[in-house]
C-alpha atoms as a PDB file:
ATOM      1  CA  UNK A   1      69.398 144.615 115.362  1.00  0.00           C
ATOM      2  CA  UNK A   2      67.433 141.555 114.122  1.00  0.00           C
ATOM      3  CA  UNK A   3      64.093 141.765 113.989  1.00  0.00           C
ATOM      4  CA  UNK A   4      61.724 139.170 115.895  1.00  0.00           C
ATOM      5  CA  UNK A   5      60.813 137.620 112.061  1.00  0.00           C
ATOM      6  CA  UNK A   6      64.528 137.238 111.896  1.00  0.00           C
ATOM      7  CA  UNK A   7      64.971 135.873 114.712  1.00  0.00           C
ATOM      8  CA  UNK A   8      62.456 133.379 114.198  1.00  0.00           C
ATOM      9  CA  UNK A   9      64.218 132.484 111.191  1.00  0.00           C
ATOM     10  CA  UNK A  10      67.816 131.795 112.649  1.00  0.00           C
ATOM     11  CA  UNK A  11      65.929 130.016 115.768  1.00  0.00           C
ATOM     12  CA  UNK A  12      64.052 127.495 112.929  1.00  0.00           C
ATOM     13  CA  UNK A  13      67.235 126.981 111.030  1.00  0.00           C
ATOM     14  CA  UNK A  14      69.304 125.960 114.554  1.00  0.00           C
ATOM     15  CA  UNK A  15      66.590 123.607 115.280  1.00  0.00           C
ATOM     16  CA  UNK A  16      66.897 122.236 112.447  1.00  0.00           C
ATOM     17  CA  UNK A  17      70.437 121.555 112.134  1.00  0.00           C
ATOM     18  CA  UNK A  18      70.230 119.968 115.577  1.00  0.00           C
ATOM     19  CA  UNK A  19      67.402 117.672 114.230  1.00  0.00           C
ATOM     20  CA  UNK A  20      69.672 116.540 111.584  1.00  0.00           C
ATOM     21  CA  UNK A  21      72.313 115.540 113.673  1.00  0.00           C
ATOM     22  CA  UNK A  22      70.772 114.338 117.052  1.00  0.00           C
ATOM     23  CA  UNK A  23      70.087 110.719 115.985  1.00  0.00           C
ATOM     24  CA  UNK A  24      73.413 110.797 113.559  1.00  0.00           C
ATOM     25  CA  UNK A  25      76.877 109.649 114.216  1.00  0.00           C
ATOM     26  CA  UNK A  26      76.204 107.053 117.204  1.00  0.00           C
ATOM     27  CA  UNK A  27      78.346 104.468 115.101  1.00  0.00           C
ATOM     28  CA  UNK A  28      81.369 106.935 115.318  1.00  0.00           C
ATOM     29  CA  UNK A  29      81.912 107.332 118.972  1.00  0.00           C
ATOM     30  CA  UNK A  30      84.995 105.587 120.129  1.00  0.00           C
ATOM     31  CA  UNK A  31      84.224 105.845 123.745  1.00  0.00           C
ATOM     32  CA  UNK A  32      82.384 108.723 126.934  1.00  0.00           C
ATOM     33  CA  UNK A  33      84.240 110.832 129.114  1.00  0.00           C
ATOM     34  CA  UNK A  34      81.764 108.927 131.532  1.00  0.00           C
ATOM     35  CA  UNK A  35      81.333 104.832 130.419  1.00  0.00           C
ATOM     36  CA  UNK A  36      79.329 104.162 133.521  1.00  0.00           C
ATOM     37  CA  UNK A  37      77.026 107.143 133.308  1.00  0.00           C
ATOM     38  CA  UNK A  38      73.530 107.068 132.589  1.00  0.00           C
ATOM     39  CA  UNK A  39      72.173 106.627 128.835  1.00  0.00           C
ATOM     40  CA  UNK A  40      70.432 109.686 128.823  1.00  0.00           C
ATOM     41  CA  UNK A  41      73.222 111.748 129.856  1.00  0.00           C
ATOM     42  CA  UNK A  42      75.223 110.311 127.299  1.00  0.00           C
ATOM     43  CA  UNK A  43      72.358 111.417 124.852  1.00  0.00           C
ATOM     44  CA  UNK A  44      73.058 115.059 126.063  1.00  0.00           C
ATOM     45  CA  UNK A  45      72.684 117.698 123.165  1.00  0.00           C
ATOM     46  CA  UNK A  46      73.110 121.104 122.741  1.00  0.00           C
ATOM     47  CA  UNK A  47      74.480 124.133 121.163  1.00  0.00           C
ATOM     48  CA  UNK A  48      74.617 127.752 121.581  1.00  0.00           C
ATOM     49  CA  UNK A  49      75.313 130.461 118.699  1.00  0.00           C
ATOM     50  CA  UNK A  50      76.234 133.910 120.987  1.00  0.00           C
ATOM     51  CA  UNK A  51      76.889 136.858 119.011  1.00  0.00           C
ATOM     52  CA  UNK A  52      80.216 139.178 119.373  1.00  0.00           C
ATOM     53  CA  UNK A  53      78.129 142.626 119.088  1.00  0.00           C
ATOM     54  CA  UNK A  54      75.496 142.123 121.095  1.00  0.00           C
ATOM     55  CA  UNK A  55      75.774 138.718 123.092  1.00  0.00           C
ATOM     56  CA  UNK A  56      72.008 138.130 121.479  1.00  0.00           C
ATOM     57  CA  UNK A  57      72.179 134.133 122.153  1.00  0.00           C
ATOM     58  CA  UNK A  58      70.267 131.675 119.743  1.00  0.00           C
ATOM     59  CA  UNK A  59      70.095 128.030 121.097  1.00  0.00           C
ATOM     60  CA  UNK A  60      68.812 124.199 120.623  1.00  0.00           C
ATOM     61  CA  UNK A  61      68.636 120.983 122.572  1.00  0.00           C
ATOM     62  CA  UNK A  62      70.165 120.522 125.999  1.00  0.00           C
ATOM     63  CA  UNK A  63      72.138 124.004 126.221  1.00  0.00           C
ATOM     64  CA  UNK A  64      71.616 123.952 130.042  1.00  0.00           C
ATOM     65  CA  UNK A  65      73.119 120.534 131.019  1.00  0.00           C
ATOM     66  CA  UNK A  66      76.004 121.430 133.052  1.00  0.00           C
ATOM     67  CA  UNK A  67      79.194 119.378 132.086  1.00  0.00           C
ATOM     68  CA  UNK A  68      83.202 120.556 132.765  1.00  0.00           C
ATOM     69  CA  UNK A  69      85.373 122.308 131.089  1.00  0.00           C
ATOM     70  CA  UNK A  70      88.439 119.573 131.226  1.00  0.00           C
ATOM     71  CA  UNK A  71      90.675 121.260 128.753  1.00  0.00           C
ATOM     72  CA  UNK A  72      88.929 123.828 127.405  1.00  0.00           C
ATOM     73  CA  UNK A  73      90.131 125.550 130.512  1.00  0.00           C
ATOM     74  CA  UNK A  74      93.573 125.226 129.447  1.00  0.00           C
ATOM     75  CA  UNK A  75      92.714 128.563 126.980  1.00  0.00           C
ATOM     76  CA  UNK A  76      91.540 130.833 129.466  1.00  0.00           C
ATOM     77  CA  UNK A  77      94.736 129.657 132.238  1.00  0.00           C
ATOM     78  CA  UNK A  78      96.717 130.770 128.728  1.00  0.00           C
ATOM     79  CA  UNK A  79      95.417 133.738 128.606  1.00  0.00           C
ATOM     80  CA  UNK A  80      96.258 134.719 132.564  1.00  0.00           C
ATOM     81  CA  UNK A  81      99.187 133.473 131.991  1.00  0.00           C
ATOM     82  CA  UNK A  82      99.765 136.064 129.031  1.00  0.00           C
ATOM     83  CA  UNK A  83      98.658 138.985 131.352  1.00  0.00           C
ATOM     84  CA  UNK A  84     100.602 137.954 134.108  1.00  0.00           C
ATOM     85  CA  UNK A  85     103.946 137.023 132.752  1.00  0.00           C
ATOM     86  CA  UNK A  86     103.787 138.836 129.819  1.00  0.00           C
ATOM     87  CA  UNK A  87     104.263 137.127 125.721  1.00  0.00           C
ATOM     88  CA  UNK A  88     107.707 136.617 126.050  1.00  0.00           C
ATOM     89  CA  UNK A  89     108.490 135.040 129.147  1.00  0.00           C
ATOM     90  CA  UNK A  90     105.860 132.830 128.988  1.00  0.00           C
ATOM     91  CA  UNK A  91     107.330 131.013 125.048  1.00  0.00           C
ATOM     92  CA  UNK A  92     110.255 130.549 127.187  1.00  0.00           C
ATOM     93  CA  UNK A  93     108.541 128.169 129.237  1.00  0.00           C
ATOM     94  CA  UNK A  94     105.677 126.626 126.423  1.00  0.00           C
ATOM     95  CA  UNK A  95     105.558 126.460 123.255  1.00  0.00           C
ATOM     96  CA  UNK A  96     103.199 127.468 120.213  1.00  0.00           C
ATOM     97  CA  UNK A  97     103.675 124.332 118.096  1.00  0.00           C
ATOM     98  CA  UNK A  98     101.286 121.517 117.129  1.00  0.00           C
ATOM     99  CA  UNK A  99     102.699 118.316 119.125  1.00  0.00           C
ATOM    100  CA  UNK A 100     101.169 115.866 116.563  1.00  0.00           C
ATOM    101  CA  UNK A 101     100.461 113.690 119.549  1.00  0.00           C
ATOM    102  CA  UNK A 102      97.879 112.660 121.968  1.00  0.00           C
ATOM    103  CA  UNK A 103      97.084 115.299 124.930  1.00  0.00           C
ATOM    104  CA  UNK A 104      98.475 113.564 127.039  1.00  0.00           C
ATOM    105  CA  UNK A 105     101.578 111.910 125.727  1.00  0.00           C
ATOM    106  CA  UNK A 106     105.328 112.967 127.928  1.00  0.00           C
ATOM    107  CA  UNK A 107     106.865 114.412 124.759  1.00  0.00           C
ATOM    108  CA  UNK A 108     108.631 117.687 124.462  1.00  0.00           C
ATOM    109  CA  UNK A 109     110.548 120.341 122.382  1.00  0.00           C
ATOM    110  CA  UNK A 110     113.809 119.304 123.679  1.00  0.00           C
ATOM    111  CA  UNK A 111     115.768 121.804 121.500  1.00  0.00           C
ATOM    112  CA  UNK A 112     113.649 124.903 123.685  1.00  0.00           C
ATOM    113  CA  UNK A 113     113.235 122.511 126.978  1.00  0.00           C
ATOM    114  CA  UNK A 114     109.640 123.297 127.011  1.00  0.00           C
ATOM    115  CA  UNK A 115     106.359 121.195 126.202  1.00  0.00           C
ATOM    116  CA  UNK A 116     105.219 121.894 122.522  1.00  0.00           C
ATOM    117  CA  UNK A 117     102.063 124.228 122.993  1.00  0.00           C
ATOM    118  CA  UNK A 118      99.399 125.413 126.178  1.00  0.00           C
ATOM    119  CA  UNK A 119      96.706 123.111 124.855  1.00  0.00           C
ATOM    120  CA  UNK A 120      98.531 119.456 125.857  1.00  0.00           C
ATOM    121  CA  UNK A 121      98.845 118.481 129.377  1.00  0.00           C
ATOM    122  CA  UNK A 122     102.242 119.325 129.849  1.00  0.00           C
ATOM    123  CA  UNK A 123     101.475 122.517 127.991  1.00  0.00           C
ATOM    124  CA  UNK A 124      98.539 123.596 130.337  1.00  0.00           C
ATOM    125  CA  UNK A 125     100.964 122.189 133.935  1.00  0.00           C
ATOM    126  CA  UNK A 126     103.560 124.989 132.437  1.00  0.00           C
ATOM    127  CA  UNK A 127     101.344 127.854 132.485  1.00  0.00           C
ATOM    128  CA  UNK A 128      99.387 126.903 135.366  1.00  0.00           C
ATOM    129  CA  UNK A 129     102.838 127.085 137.018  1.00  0.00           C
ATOM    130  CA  UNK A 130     103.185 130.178 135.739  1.00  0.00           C
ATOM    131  CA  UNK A 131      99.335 131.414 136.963  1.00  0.00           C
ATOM    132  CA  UNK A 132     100.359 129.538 140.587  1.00  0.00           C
ATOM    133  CA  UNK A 133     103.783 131.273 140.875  1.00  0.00           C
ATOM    134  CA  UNK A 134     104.613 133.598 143.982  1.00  0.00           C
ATOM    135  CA  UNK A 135     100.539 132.474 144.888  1.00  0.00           C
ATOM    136  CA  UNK A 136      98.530 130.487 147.526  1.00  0.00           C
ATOM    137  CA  UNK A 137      96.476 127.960 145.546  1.00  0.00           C
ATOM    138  CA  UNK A 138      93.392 129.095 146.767  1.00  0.00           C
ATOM    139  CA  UNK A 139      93.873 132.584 145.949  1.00  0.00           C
ATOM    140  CA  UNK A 140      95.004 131.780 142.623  1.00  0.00           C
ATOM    141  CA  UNK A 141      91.894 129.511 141.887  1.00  0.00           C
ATOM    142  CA  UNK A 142      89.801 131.947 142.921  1.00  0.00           C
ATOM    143  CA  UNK A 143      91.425 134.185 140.430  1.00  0.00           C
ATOM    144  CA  UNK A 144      90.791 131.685 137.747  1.00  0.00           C
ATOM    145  CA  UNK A 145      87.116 131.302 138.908  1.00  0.00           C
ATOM    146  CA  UNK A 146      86.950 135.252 138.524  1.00  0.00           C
ATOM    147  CA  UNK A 147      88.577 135.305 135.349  1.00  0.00           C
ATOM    148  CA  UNK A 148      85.716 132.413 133.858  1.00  0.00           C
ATOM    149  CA  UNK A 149      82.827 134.459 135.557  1.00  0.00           C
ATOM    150  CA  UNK A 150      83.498 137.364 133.780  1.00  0.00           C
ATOM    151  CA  UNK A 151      83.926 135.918 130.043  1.00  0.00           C
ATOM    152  CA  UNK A 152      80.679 133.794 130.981  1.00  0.00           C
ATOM    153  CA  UNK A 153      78.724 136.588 132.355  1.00  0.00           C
ATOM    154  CA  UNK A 154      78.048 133.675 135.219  1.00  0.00           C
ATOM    155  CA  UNK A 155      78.941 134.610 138.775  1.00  0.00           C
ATOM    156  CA  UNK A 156      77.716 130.766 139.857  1.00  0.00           C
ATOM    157  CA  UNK A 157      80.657 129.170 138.025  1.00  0.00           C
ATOM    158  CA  UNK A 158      81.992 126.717 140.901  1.00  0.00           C
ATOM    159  CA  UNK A 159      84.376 123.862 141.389  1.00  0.00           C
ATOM    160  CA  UNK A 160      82.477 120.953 141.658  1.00  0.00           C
ATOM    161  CA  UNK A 161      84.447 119.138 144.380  1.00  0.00           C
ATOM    162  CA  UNK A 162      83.239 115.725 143.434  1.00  0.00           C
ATOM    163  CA  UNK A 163      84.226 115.638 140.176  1.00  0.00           C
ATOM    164  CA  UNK A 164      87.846 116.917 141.507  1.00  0.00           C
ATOM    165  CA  UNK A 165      88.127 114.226 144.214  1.00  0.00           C
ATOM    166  CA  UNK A 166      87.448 111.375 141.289  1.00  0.00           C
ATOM    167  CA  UNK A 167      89.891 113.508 138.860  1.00  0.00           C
ATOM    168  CA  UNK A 168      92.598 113.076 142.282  1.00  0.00           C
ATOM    169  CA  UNK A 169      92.408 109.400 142.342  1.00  0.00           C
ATOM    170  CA  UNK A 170      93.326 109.134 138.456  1.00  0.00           C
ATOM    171  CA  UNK A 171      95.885 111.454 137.790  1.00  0.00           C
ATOM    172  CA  UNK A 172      98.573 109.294 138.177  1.00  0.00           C
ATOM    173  CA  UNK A 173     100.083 110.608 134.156  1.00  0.00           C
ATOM    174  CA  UNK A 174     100.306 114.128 134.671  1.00  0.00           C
ATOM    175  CA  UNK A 175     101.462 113.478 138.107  1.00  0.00           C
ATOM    176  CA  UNK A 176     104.248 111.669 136.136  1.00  0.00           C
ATOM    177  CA  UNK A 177     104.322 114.230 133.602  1.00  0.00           C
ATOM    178  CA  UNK A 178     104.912 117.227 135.848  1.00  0.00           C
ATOM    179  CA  UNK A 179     107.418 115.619 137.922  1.00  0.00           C
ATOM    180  CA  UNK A 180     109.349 114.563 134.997  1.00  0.00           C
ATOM    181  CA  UNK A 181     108.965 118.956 133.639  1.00  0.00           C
ATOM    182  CA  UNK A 182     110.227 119.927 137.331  1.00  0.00           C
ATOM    183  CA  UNK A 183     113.364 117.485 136.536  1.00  0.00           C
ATOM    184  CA  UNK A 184     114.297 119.442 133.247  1.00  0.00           C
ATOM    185  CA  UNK A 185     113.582 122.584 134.796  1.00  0.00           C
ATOM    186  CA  UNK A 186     110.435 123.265 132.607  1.00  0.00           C
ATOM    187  CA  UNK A 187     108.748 123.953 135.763  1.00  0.00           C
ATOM    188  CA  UNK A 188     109.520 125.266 139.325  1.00  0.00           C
ATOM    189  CA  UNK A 189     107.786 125.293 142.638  1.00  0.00           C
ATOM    190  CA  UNK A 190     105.519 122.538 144.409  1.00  0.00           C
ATOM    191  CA  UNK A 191     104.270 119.952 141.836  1.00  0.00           C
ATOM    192  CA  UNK A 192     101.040 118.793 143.991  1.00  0.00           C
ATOM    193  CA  UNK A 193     100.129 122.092 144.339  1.00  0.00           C
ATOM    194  CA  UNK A 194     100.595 122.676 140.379  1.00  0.00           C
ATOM    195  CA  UNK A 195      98.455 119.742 139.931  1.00  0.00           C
ATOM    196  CA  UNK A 196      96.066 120.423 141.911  1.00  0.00           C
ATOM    197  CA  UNK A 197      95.463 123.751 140.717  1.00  0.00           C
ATOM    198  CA  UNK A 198      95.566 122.471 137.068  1.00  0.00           C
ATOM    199  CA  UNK A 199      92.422 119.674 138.075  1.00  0.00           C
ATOM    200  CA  UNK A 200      90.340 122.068 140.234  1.00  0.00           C
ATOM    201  CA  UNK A 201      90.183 124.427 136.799  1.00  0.00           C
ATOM    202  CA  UNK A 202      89.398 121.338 134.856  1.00  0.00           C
ATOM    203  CA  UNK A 203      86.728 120.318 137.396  1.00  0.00           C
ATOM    204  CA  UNK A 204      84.773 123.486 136.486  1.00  0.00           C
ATOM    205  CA  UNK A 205      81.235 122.840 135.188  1.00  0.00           C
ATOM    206  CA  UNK A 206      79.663 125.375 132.606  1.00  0.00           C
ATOM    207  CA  UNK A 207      76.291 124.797 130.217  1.00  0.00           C
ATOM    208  CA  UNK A 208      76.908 125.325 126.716  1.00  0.00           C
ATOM    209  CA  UNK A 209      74.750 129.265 127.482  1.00  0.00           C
ATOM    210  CA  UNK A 210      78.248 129.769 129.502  1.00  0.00           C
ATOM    211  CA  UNK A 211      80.414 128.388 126.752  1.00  0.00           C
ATOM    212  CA  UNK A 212      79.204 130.083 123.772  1.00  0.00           C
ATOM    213  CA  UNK A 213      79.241 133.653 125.941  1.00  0.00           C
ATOM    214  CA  UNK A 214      82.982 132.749 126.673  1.00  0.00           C
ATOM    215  CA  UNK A 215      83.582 132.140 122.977  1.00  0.00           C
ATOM    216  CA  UNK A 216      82.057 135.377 122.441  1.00  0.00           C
ATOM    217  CA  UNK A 217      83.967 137.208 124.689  1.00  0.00           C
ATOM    218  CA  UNK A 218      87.418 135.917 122.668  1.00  0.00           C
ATOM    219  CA  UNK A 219      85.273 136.857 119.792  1.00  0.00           C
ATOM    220  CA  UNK A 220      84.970 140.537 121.119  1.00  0.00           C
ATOM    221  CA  UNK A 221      88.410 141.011 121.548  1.00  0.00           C
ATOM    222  CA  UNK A 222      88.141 140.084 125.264  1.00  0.00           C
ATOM    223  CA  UNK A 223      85.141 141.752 126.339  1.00  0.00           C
ATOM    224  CA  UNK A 224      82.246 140.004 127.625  1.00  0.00           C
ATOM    225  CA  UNK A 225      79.565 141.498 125.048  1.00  0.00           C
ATOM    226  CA  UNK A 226      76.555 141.044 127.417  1.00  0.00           C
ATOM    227  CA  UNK A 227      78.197 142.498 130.621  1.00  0.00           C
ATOM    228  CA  UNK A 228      80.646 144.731 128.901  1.00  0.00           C
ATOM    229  CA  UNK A 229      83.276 143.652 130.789  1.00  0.00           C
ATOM    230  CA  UNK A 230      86.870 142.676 129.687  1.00  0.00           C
ATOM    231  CA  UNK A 231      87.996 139.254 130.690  1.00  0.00           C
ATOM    232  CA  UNK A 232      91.510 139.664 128.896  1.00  0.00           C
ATOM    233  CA  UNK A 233      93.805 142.190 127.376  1.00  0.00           C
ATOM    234  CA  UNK A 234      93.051 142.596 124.468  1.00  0.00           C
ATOM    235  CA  UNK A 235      96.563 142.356 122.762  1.00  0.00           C
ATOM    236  CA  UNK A 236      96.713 138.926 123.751  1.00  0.00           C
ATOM    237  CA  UNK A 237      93.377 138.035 122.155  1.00  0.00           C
ATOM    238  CA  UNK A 238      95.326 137.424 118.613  1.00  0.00           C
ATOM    239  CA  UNK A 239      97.955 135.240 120.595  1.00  0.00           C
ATOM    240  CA  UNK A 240      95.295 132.810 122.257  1.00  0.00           C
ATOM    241  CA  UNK A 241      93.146 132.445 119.286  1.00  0.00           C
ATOM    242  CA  UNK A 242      96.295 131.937 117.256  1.00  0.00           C
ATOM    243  CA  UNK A 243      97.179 128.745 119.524  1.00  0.00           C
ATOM    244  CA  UNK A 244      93.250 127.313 119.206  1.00  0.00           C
ATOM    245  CA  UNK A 245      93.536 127.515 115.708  1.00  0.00           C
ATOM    246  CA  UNK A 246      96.638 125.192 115.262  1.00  0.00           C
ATOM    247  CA  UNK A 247      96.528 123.256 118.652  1.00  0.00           C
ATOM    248  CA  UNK A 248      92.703 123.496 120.034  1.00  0.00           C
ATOM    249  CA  UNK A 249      91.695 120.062 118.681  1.00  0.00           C
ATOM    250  CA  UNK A 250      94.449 117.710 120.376  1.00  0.00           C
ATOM    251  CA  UNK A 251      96.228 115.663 118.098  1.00  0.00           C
ATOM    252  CA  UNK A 252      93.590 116.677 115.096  1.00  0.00           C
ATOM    253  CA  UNK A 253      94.140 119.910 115.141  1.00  0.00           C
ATOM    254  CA  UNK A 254      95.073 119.963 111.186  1.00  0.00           C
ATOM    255  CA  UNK A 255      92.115 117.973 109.942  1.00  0.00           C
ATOM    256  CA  UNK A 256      89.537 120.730 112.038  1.00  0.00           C
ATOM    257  CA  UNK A 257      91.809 123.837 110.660  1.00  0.00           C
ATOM    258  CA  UNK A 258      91.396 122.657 107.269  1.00  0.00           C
ATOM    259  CA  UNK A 259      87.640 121.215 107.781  1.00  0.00           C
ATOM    260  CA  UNK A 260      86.186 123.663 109.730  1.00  0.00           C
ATOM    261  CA  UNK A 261      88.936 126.705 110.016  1.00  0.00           C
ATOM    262  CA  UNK A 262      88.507 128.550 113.026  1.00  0.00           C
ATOM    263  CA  UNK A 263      90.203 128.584 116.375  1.00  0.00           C
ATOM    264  CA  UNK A 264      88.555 126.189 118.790  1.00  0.00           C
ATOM    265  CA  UNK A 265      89.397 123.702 121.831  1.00  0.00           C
ATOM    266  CA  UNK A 266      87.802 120.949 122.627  1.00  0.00           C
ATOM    267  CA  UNK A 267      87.772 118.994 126.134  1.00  0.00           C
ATOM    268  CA  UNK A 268      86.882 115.491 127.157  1.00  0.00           C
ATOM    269  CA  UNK A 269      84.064 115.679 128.733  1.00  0.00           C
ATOM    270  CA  UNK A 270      82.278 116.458 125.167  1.00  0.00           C
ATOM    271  CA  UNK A 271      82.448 120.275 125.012  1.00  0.00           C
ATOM    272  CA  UNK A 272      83.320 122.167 122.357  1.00  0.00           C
ATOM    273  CA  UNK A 273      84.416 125.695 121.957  1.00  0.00           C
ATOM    274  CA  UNK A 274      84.706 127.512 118.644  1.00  0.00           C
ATOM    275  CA  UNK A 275      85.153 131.356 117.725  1.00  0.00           C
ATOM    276  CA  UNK A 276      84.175 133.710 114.937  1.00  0.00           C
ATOM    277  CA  UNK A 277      86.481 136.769 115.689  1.00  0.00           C
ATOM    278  CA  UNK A 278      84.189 139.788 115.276  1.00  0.00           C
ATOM    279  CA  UNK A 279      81.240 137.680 114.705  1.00  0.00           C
ATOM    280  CA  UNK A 280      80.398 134.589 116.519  1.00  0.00           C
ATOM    281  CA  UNK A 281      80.790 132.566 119.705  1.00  0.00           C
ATOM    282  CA  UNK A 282      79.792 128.785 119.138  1.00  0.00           C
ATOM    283  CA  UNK A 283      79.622 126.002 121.798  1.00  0.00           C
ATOM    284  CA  UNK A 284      78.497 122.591 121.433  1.00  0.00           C
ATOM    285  CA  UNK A 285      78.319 119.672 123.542  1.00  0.00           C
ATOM    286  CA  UNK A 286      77.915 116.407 123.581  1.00  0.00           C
ATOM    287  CA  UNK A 287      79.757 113.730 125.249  1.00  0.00           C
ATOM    288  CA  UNK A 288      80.312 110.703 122.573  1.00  0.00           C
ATOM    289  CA  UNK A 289      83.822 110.950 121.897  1.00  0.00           C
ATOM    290  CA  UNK A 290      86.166 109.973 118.784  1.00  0.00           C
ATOM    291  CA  UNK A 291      89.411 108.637 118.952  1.00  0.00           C
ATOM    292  CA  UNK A 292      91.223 111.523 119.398  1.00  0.00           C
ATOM    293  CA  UNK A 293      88.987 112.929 122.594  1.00  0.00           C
ATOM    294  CA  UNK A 294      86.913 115.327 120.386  1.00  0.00           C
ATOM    295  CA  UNK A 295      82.840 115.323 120.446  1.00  0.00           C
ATOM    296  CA  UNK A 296      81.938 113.229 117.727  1.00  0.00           C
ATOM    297  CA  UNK A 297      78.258 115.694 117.263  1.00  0.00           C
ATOM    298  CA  UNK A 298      80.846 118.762 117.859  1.00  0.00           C
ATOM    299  CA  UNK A 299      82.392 118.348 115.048  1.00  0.00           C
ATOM    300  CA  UNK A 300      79.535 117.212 112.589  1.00  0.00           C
ATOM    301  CA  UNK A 301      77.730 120.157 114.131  1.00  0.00           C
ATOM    302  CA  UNK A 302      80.860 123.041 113.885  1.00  0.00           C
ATOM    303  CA  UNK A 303      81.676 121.480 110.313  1.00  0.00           C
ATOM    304  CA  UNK A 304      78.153 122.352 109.049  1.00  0.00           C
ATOM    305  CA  UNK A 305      77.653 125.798 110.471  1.00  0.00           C
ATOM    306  CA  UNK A 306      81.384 126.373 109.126  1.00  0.00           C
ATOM    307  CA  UNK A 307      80.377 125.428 105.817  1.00  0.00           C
ATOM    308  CA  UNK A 308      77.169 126.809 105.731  1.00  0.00           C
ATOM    309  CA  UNK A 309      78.251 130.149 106.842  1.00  0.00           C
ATOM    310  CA  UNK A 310      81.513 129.872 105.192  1.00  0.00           C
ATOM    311  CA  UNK A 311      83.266 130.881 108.520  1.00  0.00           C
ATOM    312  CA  UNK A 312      85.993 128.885 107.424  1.00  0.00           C
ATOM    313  CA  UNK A 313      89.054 131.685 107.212  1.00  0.00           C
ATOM    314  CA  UNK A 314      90.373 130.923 103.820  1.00  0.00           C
ATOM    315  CA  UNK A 315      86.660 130.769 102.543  1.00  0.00           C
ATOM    316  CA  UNK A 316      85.697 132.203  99.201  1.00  0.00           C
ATOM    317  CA  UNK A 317      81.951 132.357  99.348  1.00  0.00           C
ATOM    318  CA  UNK A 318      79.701 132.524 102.546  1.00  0.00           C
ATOM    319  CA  UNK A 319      76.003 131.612 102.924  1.00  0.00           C
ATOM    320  CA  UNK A 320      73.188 134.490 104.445  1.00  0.00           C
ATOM    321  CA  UNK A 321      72.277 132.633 107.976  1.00  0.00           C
ATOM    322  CA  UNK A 322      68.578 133.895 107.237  1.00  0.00           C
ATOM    323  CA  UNK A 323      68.014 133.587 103.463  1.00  0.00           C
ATOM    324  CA  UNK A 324      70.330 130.453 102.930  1.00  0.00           C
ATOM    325  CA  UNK A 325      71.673 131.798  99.697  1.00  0.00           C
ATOM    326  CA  UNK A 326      75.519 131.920  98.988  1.00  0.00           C
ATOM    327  CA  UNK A 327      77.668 135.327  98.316  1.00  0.00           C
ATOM    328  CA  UNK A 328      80.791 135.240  97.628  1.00  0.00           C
ATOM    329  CA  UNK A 329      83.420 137.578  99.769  1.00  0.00           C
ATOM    330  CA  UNK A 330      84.823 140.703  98.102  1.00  0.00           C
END
């Protein structure tokens, strides 16, 4: 258990690591989630270190802003799917391979008949299928909201209905993409109520508090490590962090596994969710964007605590998060 000095310490060293990148990298963002929202939201700021033993939470800048989870909720819809279709069925229907292409693109493994991995659009309309199947959409929303509530520890997690109604009157490619998956049999059922399903768990707004606890709870083998609760079985832990590590980060998912090296997913809105197995939950946001969709600050900010810490997974030497001095792994 860390003492308060300690503490102290690892509080000091956060703040400054957000000092060093908080007026840094404005002449790398391609574009916001949001172009006509206010400058000071698009200023937003802040990350959240949880750890996997204890859920003891260390955190800097704006780590209660609210923003949504876009597709970062594509890994926990993974993960239900997983539990309720079991491993097996559900490769039949999606894939575990980088696409190499944007998030959104209408490309497919046409040797399988499936889309390439959960963590694309067509990807995430597959196993939401799957989640939806033999269910009323409400009832199987509500299961998702449960689902998020217990890896965040956060029983408020909510819809927020205006962001869905805006997300409705855009949608117009993955209304093309899913129709297009229903004609090749990749999916079955009602396609509006697939896509509506696969936007309201998009439209759900978490702080970056909630999104390091969720990467924590991944990081704990599924269980919430504040609540003690499981969120997922835990033999499907290894499969979902195994698809975050080579398809989290859209169509840059090789340049983060060999910069920063541990499994992550980003979402549009700015958020960024990494994870430490056995160690560390990390969740960042901020919403300037580069071209691929990924938080320009997210990555700046996971690539330094990465390095620093040598999280990376094929890492030789790591550095003591209190004492800043290096040791090498045995």
């Amino acid at each position: 258990m860390p003492t308060p000095e300690m503490e102290r310490r690892v509080n000091r060293r956060l703040d400054e690591l957000y000092e060093r990148h908080v007026d840094e990298h404005e002449n790398e963002v391609v574009e916001y989630y949001d172009p006509e929202a206010p400058e000071e939201e698009k200023e937003s700021f802040g990350v959240s270190l949880v750890s996997a033993a204890d859920g003891m939470t260390f955190e800097t800048g704006e780590h209660d802003v609210p923003f949504p989870l876009q597709s970062i909720s594509k890994a926990f819809v993974y993960g239900m799917a997983l539990e309720d279709c079991g491993r097996e069925s559900v490769l039949k229907k999606v894939g575990v391979e980088p696409s190499g292409e944007a998030f959104n693109s209408i490309e497919f493994d046409e040797r399988a008949n499936r889309p390439h991995n959960p963590m694309v659009n067509a990807g995430a309309l597959a196993t939401t299928s799957l989640v939806l199947e033999g269910d009323e959409p409400e009832k199987c929303m509500e299961r998702i909201l449960t689902a998020l509530r217990k890896y965040s520890g956060n029983d408020a997690l909510d819809v927020n209905e205006e962001l869905l109604a805006a997300q409705f009157e855009d949608t117009d490619r993955n209304r093309a993409i899913a129709y297009l998956m229903r004609s090749h049999g990749m999916i079955e059922g009602d396609v509006e109520a697939i896509l509506e399903l696969y936007l309201r768990q998009c439209s759900v707004f978490v702080t970056t508090h909630d999104l390091g606890m969720m990467a924590s709870t991944l990081a704990n083998g599924g269980v919430n490590p504040e609540t003690g609760e499981r969120a997922l079985e835990g033999r499907y832990v290894r499969d979902l962090l195994s698809v975050l590590y080579t398809c989290g980060m859209y169509d840059a998912a090789g340049q983060w596994a060999y910069e920063v090296g541990i499994p992550a997913k980003s979402g549009v809105s700015g958020g960024i969710m990494a994870i430490v197995p056995g160690k560390l939950g990390i969740a960042v946001y901020s919403p300037g964007l580069d071209e691929y969709g990924n938080s320009v600050r997210g990555i700046k900010v996971c690539e330094e605590i990465s390095e620093r810490l040598g999280l990376h997974v094929f890492a030789n030497e790591a550095e003591d998060i209190l004492l800043g001095t290096a040791k090498e792994r045995r």
